[in-house]
N, C-alpha and C. Protein backbone atom coordinates (compact mmCIF):
# COMPACT_ATOMS: atom_id res chain seq x y z
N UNK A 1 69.51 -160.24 57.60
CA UNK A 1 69.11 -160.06 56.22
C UNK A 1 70.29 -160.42 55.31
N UNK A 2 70.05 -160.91 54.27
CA UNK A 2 71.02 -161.51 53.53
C UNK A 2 71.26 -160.74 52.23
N UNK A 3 72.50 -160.09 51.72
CA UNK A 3 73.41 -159.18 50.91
C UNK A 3 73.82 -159.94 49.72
N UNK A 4 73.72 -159.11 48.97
CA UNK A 4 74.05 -159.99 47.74
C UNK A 4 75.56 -159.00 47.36
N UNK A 5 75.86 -158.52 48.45
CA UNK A 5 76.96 -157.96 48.08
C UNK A 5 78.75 -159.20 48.11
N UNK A 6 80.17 -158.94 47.58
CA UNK A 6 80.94 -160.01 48.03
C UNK A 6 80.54 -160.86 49.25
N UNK A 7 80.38 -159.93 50.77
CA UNK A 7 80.46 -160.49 52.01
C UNK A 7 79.14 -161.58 52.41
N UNK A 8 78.01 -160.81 51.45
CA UNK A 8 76.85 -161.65 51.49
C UNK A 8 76.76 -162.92 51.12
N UNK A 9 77.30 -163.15 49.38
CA UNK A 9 77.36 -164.09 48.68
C UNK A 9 78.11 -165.46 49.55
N UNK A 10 79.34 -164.86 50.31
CA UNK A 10 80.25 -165.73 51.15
C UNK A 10 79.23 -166.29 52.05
N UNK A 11 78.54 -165.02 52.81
CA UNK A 11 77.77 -165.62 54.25
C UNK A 11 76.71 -166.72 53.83
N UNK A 12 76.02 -166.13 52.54
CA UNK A 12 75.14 -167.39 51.97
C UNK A 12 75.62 -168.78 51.85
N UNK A 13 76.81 -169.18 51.24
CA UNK A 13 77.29 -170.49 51.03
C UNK A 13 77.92 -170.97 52.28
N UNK A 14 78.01 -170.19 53.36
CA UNK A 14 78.51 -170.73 55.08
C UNK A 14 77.21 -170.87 55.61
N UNK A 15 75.47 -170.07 55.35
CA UNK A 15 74.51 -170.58 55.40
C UNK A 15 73.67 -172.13 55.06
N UNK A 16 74.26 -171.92 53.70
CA UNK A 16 73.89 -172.98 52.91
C UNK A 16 74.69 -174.36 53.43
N UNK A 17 76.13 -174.40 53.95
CA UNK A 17 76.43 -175.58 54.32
C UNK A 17 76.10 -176.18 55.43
N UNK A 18 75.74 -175.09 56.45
CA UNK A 18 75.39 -175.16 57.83
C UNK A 18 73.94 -175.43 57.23
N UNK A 19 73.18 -175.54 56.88
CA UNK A 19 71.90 -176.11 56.75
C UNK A 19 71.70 -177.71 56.11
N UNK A 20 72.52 -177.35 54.99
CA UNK A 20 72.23 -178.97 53.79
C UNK A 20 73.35 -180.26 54.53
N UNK A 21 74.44 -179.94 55.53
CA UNK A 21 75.17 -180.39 55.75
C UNK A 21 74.59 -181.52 56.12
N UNK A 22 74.88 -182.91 56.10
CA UNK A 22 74.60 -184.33 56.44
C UNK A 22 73.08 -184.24 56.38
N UNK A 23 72.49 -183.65 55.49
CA UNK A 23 70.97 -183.30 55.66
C UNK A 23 70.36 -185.02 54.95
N UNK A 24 69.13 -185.56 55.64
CA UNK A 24 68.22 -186.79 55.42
C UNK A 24 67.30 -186.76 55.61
N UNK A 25 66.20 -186.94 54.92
CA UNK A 25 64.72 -186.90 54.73
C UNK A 25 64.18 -188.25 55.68
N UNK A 26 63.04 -187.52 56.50
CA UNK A 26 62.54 -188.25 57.41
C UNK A 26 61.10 -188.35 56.87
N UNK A 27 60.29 -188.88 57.32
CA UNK A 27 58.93 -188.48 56.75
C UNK A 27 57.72 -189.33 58.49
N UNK A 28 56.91 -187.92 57.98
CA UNK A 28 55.71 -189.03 59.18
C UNK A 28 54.04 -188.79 58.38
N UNK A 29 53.20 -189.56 58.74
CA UNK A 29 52.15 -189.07 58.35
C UNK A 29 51.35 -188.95 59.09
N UNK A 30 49.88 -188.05 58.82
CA UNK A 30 49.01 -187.82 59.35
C UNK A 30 47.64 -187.36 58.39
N UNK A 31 46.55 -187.54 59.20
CA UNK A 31 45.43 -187.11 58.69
C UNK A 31 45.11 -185.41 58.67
N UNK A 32 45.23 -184.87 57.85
CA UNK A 32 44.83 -183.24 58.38
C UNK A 32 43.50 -182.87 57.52
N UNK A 33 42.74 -181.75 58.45
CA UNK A 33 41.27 -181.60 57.58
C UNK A 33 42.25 -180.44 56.38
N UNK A 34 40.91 -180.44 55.77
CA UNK A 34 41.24 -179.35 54.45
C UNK A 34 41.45 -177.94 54.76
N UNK A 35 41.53 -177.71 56.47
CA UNK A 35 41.80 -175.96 56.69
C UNK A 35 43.01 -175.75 57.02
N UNK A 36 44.01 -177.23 57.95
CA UNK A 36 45.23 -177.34 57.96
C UNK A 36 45.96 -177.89 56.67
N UNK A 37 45.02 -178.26 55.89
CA UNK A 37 46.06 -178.21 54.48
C UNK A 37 46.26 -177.12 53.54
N UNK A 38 45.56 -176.51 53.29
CA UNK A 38 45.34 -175.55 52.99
C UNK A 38 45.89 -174.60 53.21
N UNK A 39 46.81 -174.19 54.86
CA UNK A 39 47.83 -173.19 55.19
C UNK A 39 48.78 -173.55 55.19
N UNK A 40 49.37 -174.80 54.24
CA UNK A 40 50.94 -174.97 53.87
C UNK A 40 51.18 -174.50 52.85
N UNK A 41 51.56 -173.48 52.19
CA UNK A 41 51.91 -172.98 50.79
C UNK A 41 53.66 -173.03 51.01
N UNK A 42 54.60 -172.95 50.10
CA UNK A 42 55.47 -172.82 49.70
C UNK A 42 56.27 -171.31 50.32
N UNK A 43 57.44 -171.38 50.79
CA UNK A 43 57.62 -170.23 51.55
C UNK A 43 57.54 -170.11 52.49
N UNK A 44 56.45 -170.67 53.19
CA UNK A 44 55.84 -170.26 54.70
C UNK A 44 57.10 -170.65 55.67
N UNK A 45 57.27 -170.19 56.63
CA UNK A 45 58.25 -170.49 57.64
C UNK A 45 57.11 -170.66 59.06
N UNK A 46 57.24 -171.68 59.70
CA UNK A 46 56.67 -172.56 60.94
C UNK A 46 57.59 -172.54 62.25
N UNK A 47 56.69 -172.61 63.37
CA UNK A 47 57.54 -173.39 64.43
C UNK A 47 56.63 -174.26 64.79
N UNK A 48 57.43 -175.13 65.76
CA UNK A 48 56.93 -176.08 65.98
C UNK A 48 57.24 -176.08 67.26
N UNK A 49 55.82 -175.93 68.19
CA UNK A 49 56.14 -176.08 69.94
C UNK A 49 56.61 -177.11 70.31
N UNK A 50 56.45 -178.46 69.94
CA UNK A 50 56.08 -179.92 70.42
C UNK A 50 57.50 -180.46 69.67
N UNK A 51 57.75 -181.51 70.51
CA UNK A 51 58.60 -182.57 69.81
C UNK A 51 58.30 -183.24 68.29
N UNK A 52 58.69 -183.62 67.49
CA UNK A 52 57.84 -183.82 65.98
C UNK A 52 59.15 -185.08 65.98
N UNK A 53 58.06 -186.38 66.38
CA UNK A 53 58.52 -187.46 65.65
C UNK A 53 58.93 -187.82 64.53
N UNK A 54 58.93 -188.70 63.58
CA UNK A 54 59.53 -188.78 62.36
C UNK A 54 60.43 -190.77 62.45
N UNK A 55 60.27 -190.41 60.85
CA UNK A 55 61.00 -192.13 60.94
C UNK A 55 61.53 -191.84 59.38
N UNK A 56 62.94 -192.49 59.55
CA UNK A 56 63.77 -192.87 58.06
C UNK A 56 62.72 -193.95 57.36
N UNK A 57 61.94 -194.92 57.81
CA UNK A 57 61.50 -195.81 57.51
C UNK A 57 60.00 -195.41 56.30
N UNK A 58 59.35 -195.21 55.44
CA UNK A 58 58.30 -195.11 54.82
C UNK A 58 58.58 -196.18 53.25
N UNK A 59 56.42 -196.49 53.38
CA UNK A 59 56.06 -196.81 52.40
C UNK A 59 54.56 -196.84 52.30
N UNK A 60 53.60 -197.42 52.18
CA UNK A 60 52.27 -196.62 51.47
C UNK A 60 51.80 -195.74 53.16
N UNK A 61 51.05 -195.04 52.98
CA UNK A 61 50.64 -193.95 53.77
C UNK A 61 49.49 -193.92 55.04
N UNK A 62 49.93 -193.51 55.87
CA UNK A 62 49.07 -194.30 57.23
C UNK A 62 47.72 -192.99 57.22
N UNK A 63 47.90 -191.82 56.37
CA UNK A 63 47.22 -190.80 56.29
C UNK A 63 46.70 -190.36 55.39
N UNK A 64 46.35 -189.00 55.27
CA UNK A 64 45.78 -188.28 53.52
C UNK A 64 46.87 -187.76 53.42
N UNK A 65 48.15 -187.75 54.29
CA UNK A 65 49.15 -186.35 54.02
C UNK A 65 50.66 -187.42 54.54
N UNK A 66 51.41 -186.83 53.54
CA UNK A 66 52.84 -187.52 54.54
C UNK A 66 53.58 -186.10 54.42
N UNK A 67 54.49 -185.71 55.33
CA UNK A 67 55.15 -184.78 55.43
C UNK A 67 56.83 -185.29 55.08
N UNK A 68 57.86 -185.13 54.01
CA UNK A 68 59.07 -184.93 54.20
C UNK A 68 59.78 -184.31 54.34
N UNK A 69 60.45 -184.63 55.53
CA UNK A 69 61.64 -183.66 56.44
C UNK A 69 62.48 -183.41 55.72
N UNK A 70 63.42 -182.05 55.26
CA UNK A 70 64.99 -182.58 55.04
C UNK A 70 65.28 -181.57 56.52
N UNK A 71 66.12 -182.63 57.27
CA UNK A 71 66.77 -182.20 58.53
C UNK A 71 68.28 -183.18 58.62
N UNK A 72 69.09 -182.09 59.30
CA UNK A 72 70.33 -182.64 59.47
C UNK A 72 70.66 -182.86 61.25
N UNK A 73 69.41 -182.63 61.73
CA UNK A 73 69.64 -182.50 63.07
C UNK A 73 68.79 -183.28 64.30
N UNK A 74 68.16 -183.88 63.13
CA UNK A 74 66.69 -185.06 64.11
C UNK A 74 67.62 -186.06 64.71
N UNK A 75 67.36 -186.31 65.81
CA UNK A 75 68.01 -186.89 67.01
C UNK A 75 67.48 -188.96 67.22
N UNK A 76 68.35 -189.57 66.88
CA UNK A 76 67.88 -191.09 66.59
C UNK A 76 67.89 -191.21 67.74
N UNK A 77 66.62 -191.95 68.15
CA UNK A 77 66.12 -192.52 69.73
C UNK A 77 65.40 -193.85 69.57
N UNK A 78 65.95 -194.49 68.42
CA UNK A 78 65.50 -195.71 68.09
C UNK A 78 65.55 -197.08 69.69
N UNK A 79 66.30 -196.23 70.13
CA UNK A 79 66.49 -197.38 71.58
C UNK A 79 65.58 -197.40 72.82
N UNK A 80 64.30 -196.65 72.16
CA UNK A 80 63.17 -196.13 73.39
C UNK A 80 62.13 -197.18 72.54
N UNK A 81 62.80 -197.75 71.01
CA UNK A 81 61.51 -198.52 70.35
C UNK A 81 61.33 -200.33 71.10
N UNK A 82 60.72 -200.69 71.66
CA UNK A 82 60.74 -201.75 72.45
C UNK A 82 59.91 -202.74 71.51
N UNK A 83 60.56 -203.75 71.22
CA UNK A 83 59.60 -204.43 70.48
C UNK A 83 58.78 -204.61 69.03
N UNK A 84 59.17 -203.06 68.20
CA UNK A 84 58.42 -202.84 67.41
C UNK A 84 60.06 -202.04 66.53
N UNK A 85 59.99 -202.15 65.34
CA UNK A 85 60.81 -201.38 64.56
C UNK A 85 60.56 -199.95 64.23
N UNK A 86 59.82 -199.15 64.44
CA UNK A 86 59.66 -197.61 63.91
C UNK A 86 60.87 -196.94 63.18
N UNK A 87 61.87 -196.80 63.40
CA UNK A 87 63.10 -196.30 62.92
C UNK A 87 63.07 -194.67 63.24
N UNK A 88 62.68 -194.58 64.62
CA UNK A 88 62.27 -193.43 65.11
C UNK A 88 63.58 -192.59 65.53
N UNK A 89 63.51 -191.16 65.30
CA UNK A 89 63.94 -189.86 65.12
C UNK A 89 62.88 -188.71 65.86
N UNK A 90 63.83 -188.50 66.43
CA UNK A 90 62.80 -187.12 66.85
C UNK A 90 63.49 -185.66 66.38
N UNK A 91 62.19 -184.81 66.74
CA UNK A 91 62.90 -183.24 65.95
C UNK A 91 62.68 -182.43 67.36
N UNK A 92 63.60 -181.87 68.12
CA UNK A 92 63.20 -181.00 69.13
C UNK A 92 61.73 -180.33 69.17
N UNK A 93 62.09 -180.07 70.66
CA UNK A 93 60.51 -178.51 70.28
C UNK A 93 61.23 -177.23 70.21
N UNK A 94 60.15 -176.74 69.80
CA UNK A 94 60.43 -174.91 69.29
C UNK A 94 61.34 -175.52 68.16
N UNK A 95 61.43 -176.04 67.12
CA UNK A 95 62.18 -175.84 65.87
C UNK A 95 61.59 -174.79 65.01
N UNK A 96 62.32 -174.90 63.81
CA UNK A 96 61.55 -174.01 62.76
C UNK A 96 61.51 -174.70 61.59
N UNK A 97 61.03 -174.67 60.86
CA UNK A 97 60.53 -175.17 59.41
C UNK A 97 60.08 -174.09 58.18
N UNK A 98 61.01 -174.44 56.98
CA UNK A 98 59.83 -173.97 56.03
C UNK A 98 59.66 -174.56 54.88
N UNK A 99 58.16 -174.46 54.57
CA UNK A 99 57.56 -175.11 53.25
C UNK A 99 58.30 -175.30 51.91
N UNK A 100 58.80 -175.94 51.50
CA UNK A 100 59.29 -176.30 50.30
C UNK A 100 58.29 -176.32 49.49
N UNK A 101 56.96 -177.25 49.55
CA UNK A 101 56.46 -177.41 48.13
C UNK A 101 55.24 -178.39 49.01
N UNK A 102 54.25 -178.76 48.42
CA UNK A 102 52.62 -178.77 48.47
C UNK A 102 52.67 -179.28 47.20
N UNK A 103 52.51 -180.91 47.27
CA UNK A 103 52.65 -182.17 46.04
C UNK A 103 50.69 -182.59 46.68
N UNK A 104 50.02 -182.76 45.59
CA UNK A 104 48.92 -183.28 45.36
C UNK A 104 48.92 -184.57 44.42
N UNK A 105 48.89 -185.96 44.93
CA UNK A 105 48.93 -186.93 43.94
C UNK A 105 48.10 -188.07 44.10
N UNK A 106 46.61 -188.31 43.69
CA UNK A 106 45.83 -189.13 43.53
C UNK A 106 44.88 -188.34 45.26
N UNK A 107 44.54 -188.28 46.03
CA UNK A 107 43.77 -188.13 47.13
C UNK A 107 44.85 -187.60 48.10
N UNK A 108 46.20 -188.16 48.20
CA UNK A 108 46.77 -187.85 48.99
C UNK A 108 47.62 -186.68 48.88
N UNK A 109 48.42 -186.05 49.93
CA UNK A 109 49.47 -184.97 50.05
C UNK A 109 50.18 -185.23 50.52
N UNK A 110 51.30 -184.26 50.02
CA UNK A 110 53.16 -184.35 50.25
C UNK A 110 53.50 -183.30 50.72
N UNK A 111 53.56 -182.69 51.86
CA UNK A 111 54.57 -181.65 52.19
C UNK A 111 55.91 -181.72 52.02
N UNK A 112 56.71 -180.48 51.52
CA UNK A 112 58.04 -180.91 51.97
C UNK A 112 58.43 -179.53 53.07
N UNK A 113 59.24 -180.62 54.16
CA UNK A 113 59.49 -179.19 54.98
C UNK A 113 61.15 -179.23 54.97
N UNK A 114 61.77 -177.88 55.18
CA UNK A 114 62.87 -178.10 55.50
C UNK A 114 63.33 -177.71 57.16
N UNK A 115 63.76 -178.37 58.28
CA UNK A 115 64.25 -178.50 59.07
C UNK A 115 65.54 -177.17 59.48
N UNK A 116 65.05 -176.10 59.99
CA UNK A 116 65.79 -175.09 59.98
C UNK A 116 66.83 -174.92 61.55
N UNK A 117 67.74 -175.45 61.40
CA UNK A 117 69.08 -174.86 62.36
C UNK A 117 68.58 -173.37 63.51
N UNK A 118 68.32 -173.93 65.10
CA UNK A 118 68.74 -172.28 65.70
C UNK A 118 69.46 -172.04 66.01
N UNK A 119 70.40 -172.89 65.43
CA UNK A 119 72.19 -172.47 65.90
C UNK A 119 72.34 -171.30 65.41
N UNK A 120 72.87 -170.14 66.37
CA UNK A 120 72.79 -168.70 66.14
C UNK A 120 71.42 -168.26 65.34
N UNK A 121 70.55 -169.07 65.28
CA UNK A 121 69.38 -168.27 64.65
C UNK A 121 69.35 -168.16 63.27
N UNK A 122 69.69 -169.13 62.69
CA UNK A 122 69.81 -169.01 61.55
C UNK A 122 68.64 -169.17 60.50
N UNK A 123 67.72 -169.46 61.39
CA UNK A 123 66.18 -169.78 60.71
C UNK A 123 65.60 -168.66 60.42
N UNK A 124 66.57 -167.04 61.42
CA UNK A 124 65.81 -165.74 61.01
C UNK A 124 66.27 -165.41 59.79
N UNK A 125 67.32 -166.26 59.26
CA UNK A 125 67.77 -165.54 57.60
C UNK A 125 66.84 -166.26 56.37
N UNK A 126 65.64 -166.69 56.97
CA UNK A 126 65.00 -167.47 55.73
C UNK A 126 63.54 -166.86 55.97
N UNK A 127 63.36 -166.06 56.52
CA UNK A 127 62.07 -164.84 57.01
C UNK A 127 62.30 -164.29 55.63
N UNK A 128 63.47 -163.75 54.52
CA UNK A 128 63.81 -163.21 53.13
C UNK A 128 63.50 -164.21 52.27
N UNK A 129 63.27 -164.08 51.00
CA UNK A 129 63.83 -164.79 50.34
C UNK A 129 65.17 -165.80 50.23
N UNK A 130 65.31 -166.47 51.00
CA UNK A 130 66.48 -167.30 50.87
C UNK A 130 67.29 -168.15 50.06
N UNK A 131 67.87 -168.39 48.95
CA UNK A 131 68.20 -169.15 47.84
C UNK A 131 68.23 -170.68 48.56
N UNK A 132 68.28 -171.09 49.59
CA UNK A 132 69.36 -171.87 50.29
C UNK A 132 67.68 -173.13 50.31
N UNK A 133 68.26 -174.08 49.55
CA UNK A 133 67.11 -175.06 49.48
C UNK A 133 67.82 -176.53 48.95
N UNK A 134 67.50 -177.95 49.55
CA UNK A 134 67.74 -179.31 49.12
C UNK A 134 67.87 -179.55 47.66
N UNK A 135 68.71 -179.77 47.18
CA UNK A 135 69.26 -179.96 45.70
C UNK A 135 68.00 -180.38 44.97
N UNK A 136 67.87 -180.30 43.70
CA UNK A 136 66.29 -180.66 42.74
C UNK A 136 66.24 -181.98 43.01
N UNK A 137 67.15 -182.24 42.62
CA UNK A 137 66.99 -183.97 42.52
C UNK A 137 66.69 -184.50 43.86
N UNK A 138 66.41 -184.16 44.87
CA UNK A 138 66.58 -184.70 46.74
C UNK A 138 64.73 -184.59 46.43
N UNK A 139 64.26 -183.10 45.97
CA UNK A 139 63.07 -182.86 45.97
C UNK A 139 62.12 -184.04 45.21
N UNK A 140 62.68 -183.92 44.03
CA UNK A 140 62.44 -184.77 42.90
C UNK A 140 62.77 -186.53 43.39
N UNK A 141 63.50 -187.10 43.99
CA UNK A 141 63.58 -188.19 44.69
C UNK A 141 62.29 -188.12 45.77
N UNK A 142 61.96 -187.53 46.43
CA UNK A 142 60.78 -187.42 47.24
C UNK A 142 59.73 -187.48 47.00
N UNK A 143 59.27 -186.34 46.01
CA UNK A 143 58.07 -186.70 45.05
C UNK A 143 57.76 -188.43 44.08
N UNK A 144 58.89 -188.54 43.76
CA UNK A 144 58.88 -190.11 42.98
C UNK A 144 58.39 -190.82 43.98
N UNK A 145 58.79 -191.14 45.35
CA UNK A 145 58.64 -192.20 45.96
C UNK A 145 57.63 -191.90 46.57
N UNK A 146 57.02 -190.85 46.66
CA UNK A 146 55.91 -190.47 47.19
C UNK A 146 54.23 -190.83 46.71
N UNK A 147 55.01 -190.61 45.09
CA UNK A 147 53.92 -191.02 44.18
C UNK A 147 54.04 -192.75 44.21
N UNK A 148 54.94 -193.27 44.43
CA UNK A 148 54.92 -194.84 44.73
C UNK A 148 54.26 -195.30 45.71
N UNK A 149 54.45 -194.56 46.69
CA UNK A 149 54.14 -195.08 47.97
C UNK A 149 52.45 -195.01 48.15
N UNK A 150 52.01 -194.28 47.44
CA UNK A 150 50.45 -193.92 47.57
C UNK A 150 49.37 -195.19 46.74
N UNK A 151 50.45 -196.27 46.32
CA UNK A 151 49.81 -196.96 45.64
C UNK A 151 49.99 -198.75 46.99
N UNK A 152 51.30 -198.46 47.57
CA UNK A 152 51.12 -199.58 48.29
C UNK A 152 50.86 -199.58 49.53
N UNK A 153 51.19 -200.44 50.29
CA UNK A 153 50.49 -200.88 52.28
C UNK A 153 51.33 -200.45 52.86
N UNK A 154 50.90 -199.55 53.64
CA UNK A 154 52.01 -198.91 55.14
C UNK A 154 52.67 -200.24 55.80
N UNK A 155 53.95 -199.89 55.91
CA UNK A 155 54.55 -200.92 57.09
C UNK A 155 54.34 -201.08 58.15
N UNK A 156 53.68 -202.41 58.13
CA UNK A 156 53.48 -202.98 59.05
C UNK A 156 53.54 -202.50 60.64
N UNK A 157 55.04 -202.31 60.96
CA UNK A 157 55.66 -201.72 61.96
C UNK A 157 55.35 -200.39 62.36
N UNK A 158 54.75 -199.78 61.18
CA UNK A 158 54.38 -198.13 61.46
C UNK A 158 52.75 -198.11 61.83
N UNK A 159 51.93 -199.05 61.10
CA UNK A 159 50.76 -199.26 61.00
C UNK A 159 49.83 -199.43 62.35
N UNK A 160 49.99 -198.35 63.48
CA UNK A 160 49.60 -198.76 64.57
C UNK A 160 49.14 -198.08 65.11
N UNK A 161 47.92 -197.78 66.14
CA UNK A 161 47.54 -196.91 66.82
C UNK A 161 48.79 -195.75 67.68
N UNK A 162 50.25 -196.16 68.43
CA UNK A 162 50.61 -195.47 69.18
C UNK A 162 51.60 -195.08 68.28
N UNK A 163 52.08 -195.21 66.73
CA UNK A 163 52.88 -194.83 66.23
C UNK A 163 51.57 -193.45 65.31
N UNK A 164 50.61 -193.91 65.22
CA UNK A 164 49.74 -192.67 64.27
C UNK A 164 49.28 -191.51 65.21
N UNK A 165 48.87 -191.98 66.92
CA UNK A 165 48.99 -190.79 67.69
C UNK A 165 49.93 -189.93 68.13
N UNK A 166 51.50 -190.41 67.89
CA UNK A 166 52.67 -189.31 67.55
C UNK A 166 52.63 -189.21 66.50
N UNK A 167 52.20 -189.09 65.81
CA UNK A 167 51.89 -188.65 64.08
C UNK A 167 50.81 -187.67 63.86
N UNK A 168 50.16 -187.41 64.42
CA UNK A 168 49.11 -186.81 64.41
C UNK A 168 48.51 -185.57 64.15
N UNK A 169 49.07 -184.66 65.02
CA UNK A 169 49.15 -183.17 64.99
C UNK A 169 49.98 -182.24 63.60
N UNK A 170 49.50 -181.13 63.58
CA UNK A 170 49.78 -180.92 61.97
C UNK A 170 51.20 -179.83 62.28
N UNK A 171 51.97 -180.03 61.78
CA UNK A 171 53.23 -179.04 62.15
C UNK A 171 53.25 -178.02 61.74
N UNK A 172 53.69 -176.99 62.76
CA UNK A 172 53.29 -175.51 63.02
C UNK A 172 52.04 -174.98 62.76
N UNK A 173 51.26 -176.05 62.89
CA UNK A 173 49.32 -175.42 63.34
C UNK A 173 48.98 -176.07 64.12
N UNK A 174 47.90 -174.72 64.20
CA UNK A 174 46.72 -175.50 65.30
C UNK A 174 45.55 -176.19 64.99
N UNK A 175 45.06 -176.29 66.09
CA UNK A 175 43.46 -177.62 65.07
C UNK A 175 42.87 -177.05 64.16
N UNK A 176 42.59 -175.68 64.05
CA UNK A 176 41.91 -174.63 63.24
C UNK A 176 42.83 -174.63 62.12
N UNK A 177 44.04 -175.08 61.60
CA UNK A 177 44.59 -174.55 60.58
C UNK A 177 45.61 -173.09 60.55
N UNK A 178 45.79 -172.56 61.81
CA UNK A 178 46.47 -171.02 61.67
C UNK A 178 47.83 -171.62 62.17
N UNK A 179 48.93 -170.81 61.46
CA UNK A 179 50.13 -170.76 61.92
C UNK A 179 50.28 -170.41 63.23
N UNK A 180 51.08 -170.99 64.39
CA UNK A 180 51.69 -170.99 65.70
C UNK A 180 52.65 -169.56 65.52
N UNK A 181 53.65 -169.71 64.33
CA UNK A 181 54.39 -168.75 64.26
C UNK A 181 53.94 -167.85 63.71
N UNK A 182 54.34 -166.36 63.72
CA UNK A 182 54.00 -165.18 62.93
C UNK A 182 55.57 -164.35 62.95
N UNK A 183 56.02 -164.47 61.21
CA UNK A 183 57.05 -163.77 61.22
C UNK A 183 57.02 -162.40 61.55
């Protein structure tokens, strides 16, 4: 639990660097019905059983939904891409995540998630209220290009049956829409 006393304030900004540190927005998309959209609100904290692909690479939307990562810890495995450019990243399994924000713009959706550290567990200090969040402008850069991107053609390179079936599944739910995790 996090103190807003001297020792707290300290532990927060050794929180805060250990999270935002070399932090880069990944993004993947997918199709989700309206019961898994619907249980992303703002706040929520997720895990995620499964490996959760991801690519530096985006532009118009292979789905109804694109999700952006900020993670400092997605693992480049671009050298498993044979043939095809993806600009692929993966995110372990069992991570944690939580909801930043639930962007609605023209038909489509924007999650933003943030990519939570279990180094020492640090994902249990954001179960509180946590101050510790991607600078406005990172958010605000995301949303802009997001709202761009909904107007032009997915790349090419992403635009494919075996890149949209690792894309697929909705992070930290199940087909029904319920959270995996329960704080």
């Amino acid at each position: 639990m996090l103190s807003n006393n001297h020792n707290g304030a300290a532990e927060n900004k050794v929180l805060a660097a250990n999270v935002l540190n070399l932090m880069t927005v990944y993004t993947r998309d997918s199709d989700l019905s309206p019961e898994q959209l619907a249980a992303y609100k703002p706040g929520l904290l997720l895990k995620e059983e499964y490996f959760v692909d991801v690519t530096y690479r985006s532009r118009g939307l292979l789905g109804n939904t694109r999700y952006a990562i900020f993670s400092n810890s997605a693992e480049d495995i671009q050298h498993f891409e044979k043939g095809i450019t993806w600009g692929l990243f993966t995110i372990k399994e069992n991570s944690y995540f939580k909801v930043l924000d639930v962007i609605r713009h023209k038909d489509k959706n924007l999650i933003l998630l943030m990519h939570l550290p279990e180094k020492e567990k640090i994902w249990e200090k954001f179960i509180n209220d946590c101050p510790v969040k991607p600078e406005a402008f990172l958010i605000n850069a995301c949303i802009e290009k997001f709202e761009q991107d909904c107007d032009l053609a997915p790349l090419q390179d992403l635009d494919n049956e075996e890149w949209k079936e690792r894309c697929s599944f909705a992070i930290g739910l199940d087909d029904d829409g319920n959270t995996i995790f329960k704080a």
